[in-house]
C-alpha atoms as a PDB file:
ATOM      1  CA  UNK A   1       0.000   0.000   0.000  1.00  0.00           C
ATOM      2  CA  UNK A   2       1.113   3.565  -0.641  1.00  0.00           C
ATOM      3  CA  UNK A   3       2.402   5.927   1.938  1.00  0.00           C
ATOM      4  CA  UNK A   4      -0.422   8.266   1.066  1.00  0.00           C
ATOM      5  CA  UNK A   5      -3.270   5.238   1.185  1.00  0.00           C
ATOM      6  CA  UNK A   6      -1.674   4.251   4.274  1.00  0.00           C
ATOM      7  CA  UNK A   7      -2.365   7.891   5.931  1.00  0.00           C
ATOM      8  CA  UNK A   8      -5.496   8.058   4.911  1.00  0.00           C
ATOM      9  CA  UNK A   9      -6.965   5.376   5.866  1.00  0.00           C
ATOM     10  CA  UNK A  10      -5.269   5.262   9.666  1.00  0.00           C
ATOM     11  CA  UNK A  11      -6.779   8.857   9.327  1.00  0.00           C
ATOM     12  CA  UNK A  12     -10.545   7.563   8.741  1.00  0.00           C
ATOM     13  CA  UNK A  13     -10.147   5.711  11.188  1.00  0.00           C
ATOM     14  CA  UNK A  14      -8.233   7.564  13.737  1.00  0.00           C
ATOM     15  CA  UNK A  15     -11.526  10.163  13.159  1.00  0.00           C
ATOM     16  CA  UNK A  16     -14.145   7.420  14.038  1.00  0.00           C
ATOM     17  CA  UNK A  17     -12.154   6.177  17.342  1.00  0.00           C
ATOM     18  CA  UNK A  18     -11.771   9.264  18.212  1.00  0.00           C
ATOM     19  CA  UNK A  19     -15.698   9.834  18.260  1.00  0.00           C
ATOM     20  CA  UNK A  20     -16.054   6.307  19.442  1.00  0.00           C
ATOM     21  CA  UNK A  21     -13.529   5.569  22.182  1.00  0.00           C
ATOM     22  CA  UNK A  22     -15.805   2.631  23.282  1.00  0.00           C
ATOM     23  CA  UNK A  23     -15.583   1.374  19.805  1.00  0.00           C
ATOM     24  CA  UNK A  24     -12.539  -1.696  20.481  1.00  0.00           C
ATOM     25  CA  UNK A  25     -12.869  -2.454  16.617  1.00  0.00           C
ATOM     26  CA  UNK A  26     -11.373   0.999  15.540  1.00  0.00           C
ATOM     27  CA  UNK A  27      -9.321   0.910  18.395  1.00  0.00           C
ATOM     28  CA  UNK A  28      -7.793  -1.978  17.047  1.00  0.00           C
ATOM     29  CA  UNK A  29      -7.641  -0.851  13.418  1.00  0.00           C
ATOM     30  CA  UNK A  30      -5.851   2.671  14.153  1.00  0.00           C
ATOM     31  CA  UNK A  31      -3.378   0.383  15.920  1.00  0.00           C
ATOM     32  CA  UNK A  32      -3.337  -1.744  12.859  1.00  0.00           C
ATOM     33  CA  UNK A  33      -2.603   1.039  10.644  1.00  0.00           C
ATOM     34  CA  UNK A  34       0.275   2.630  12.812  1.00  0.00           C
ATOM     35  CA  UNK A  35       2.174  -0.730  13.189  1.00  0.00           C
ATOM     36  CA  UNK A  36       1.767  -0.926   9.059  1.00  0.00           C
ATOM     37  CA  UNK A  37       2.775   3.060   8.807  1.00  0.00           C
ATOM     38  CA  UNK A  38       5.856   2.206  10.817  1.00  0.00           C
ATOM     39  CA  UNK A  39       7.140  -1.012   9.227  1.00  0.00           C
ATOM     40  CA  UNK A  40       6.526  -0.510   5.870  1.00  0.00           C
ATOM     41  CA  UNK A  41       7.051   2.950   5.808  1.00  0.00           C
ATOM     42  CA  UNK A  42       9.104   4.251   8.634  1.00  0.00           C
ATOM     43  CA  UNK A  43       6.745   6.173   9.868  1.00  0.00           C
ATOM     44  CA  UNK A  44       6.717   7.854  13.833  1.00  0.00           C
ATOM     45  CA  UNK A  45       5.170  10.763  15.777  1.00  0.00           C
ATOM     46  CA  UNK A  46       1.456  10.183  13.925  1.00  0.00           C
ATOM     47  CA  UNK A  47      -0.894  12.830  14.746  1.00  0.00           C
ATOM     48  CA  UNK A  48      -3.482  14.841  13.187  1.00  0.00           C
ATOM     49  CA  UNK A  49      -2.407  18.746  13.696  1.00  0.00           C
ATOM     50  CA  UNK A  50      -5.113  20.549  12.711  1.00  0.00           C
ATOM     51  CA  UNK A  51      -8.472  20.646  11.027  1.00  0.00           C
ATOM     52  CA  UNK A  52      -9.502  23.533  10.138  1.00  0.00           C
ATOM     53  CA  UNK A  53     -12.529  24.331   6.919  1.00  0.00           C
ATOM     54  CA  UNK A  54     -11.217  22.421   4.340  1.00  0.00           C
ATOM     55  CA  UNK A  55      -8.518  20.171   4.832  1.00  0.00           C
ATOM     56  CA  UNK A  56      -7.066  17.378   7.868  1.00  0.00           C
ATOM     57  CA  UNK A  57      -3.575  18.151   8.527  1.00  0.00           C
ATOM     58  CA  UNK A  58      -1.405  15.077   9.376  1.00  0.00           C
ATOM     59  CA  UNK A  59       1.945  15.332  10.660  1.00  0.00           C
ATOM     60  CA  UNK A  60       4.611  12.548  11.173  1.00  0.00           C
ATOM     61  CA  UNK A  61       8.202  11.873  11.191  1.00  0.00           C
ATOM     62  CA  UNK A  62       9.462   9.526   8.293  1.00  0.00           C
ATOM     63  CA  UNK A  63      13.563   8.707   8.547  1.00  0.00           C
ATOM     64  CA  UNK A  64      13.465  11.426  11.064  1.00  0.00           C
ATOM     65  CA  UNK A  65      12.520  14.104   9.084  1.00  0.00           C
ATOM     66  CA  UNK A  66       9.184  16.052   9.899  1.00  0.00           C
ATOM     67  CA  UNK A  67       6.740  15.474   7.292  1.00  0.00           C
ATOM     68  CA  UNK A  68       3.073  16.722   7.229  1.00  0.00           C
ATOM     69  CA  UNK A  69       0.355  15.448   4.724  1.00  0.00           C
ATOM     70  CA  UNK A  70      -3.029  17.323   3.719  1.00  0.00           C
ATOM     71  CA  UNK A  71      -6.037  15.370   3.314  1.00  0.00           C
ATOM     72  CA  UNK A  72      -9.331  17.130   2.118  1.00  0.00           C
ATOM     73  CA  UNK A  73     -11.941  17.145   5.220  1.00  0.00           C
ATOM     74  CA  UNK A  74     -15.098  16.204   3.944  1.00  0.00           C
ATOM     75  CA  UNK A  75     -13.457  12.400   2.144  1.00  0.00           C
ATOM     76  CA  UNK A  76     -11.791  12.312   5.697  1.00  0.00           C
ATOM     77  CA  UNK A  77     -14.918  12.144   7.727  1.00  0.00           C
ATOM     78  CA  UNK A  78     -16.806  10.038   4.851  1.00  0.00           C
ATOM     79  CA  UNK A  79     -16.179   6.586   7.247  1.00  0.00           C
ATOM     80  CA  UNK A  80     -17.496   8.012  10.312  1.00  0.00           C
ATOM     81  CA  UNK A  81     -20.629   9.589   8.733  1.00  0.00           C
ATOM     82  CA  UNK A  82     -21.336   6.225   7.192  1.00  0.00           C
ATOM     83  CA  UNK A  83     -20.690   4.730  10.471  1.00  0.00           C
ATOM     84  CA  UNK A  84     -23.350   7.481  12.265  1.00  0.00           C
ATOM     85  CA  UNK A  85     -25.705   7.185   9.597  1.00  0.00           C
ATOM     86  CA  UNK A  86     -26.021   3.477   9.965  1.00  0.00           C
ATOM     87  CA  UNK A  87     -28.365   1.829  12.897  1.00  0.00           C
ATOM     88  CA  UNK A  88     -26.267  -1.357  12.953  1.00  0.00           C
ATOM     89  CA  UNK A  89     -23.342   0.441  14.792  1.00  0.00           C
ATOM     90  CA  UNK A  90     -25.849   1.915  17.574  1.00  0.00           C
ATOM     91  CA  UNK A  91     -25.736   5.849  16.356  1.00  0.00           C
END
């Protein structure tokens, strides 16, 4: 998987355990993601930095060097409001 796949999708789902903290499934996945970010990609020091009207700011270290990645807000959030909007997952 690409770097930039890779971010994106620990950042999905980074956004839905962080609005679900008693969701052990995303837990689980975010850690998924972050072992995969760091072995295949040297990746360290994940966080999101900002959100602000537009766009999801990640920032990381990759070979030690400070990197930060922009993802557009509204595809970032797309999981989670599929995940409110359905009544399986208790919304």
């Amino acid at each position: 998987m690409k770097l930039s796949e890779a971010l994106f999708n620990w950042l999905q789902i980074r956004l839905v355990a962080n609005a679900r903290p008693e969701d052990g499934a995303a837990q689980e996945t975010v850690a998924f993601f972050e072992e995969m970010l760091k072995n295949e990609h040297a990746v360290e020091e994940l966080a999101i930095a900002e959100t602000d009207a537009t766009m999801v700011h990640v920032r990381y270290r990759q070979n030690g060097s400070g990197k930060r990645q922009l993802f557009q807000r509204e595809r970032a959030g797309e999981l989670l409001s599929s995940i409110e909007d359905d009544a399986r997952f208790g919304a």
